[in-house]
C-alpha atoms as a PDB file:
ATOM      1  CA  UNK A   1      -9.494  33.445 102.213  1.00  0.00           C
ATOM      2  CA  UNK A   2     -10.725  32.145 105.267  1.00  0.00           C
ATOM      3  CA  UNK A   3     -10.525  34.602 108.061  1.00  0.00           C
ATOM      4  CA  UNK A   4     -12.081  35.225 111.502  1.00  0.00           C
ATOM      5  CA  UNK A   5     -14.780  37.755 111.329  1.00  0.00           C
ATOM      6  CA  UNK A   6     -14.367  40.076 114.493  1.00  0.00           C
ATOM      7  CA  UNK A   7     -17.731  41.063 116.233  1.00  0.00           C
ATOM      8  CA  UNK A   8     -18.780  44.538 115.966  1.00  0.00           C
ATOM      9  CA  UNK A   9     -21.128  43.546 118.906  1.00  0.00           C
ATOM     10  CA  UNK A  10     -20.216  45.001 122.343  1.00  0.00           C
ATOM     11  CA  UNK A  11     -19.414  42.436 125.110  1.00  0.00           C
ATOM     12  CA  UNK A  12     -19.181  42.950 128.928  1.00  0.00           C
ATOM     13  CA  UNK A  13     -18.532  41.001 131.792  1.00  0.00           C
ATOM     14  CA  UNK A  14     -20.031  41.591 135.291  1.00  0.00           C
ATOM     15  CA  UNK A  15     -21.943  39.800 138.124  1.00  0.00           C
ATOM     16  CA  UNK A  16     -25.176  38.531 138.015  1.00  0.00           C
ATOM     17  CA  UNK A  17     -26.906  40.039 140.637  1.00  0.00           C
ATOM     18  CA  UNK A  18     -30.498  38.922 140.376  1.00  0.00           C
ATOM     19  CA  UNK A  19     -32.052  35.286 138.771  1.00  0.00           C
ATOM     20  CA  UNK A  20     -35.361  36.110 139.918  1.00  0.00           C
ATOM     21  CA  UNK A  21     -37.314  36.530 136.157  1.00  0.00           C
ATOM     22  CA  UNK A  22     -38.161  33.586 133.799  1.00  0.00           C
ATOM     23  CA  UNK A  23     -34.839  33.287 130.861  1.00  0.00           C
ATOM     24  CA  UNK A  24     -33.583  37.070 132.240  1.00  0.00           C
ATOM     25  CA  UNK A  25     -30.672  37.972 134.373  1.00  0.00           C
ATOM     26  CA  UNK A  26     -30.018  41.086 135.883  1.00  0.00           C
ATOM     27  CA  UNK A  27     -26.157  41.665 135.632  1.00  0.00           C
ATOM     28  CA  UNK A  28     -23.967  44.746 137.127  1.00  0.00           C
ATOM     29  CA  UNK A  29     -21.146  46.157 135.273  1.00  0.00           C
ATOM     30  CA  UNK A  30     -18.244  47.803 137.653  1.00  0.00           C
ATOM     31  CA  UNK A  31     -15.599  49.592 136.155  1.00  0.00           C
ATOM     32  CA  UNK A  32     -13.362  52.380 137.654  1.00  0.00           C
ATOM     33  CA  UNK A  33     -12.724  55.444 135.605  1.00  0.00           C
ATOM     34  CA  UNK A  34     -11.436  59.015 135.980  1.00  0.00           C
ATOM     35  CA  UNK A  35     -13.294  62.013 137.283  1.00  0.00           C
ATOM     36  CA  UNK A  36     -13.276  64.740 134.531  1.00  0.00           C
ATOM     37  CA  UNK A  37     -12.543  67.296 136.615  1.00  0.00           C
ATOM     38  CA  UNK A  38     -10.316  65.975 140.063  1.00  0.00           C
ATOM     39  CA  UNK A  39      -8.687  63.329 138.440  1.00  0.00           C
ATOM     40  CA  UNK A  40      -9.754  60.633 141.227  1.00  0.00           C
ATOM     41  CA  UNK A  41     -10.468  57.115 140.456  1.00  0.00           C
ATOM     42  CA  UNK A  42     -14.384  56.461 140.798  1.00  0.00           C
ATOM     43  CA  UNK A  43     -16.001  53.601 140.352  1.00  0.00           C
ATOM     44  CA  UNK A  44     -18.812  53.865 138.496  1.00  0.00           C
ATOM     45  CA  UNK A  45     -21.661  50.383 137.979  1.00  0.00           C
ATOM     46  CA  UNK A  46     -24.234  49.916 135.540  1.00  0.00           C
ATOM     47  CA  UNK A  47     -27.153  46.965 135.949  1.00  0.00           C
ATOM     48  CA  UNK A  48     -27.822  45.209 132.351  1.00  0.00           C
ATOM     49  CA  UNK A  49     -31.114  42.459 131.657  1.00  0.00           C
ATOM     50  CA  UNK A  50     -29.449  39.833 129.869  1.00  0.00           C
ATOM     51  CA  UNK A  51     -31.712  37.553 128.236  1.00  0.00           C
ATOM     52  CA  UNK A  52     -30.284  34.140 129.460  1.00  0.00           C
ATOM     53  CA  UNK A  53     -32.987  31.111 127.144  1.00  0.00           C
ATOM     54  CA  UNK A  54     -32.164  27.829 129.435  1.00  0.00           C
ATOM     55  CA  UNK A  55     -31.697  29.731 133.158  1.00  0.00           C
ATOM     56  CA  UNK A  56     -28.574  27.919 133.408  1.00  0.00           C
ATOM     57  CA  UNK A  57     -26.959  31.570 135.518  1.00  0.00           C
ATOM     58  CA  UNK A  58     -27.270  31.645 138.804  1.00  0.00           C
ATOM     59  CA  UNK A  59     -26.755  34.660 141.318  1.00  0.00           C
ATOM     60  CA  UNK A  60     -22.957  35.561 141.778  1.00  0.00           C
ATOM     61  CA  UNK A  61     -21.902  33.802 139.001  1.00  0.00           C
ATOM     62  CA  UNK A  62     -19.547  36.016 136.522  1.00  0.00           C
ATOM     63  CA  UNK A  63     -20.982  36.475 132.825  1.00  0.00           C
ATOM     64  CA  UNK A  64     -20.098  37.532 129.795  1.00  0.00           C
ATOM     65  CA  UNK A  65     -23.377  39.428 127.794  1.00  0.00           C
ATOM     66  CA  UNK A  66     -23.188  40.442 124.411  1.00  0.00           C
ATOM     67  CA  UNK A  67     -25.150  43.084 122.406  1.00  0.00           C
ATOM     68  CA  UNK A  68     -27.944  42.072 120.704  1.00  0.00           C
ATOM     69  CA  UNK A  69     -31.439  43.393 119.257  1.00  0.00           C
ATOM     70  CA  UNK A  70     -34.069  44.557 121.814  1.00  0.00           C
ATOM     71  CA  UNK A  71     -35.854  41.208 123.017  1.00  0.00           C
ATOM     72  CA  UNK A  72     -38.288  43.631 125.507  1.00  0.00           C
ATOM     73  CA  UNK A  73     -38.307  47.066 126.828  1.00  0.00           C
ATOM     74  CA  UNK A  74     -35.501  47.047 128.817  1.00  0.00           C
ATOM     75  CA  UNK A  75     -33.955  43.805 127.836  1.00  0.00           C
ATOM     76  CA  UNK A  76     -30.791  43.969 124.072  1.00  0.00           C
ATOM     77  CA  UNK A  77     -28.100  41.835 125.734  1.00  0.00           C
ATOM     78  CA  UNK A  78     -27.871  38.085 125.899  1.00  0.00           C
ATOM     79  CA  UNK A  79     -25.468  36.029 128.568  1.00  0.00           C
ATOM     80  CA  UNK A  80     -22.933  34.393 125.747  1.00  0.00           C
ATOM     81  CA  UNK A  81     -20.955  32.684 128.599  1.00  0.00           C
ATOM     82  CA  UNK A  82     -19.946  31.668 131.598  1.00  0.00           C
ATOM     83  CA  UNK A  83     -16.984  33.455 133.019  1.00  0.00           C
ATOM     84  CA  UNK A  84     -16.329  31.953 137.307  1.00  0.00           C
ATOM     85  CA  UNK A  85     -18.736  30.166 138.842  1.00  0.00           C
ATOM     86  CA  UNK A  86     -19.984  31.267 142.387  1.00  0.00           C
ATOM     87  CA  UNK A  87     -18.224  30.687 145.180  1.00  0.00           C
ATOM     88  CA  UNK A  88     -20.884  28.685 147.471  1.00  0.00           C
ATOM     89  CA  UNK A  89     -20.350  28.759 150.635  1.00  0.00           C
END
């Protein structure tokens, strides 16, 4: 039996926000969920250092990162791939 093993690794997909750092990317996570208590529709973000080896991410392009073990202090996710391209304009 040959099957596909499904990752038990977390994966997002957001915008990358900052370049700046040597083989990291800073990326933000939006997503929209519901207040506990009024029921609105918030959106709520989240920033994420991705560890990204050959720079190849630049800022505004949309990533996918992945879970992985802590490569710093702040840094456990690494960009798997590359979801849009920026728009240049």
């Amino acid at each position: 039996m040959t099957e596909a093993k499904t990752s038990l690794k977390r994966t997002l997909v957001g915008k990358v926000v900052s370049d700046k750092r040597t083989k990291t990317v800073t990326v933000l996570i939006e997503r929209r969920v519901k207040h506990e208590l009024y029921g609105k529709i918030v959106g709520k973000s989240s920033k994420y250092h991705a560890h990204d080896e050959k720079g190849e991410y630049k800022l505004g392009d949309t990533i996918e990162i992945t879970e992985s073990r802590p490569i710093s202090k702040t840094k456990n996710w690494v960009a798997t791939r590359l979801v849009q391209k920026a728009i240049e304009v």
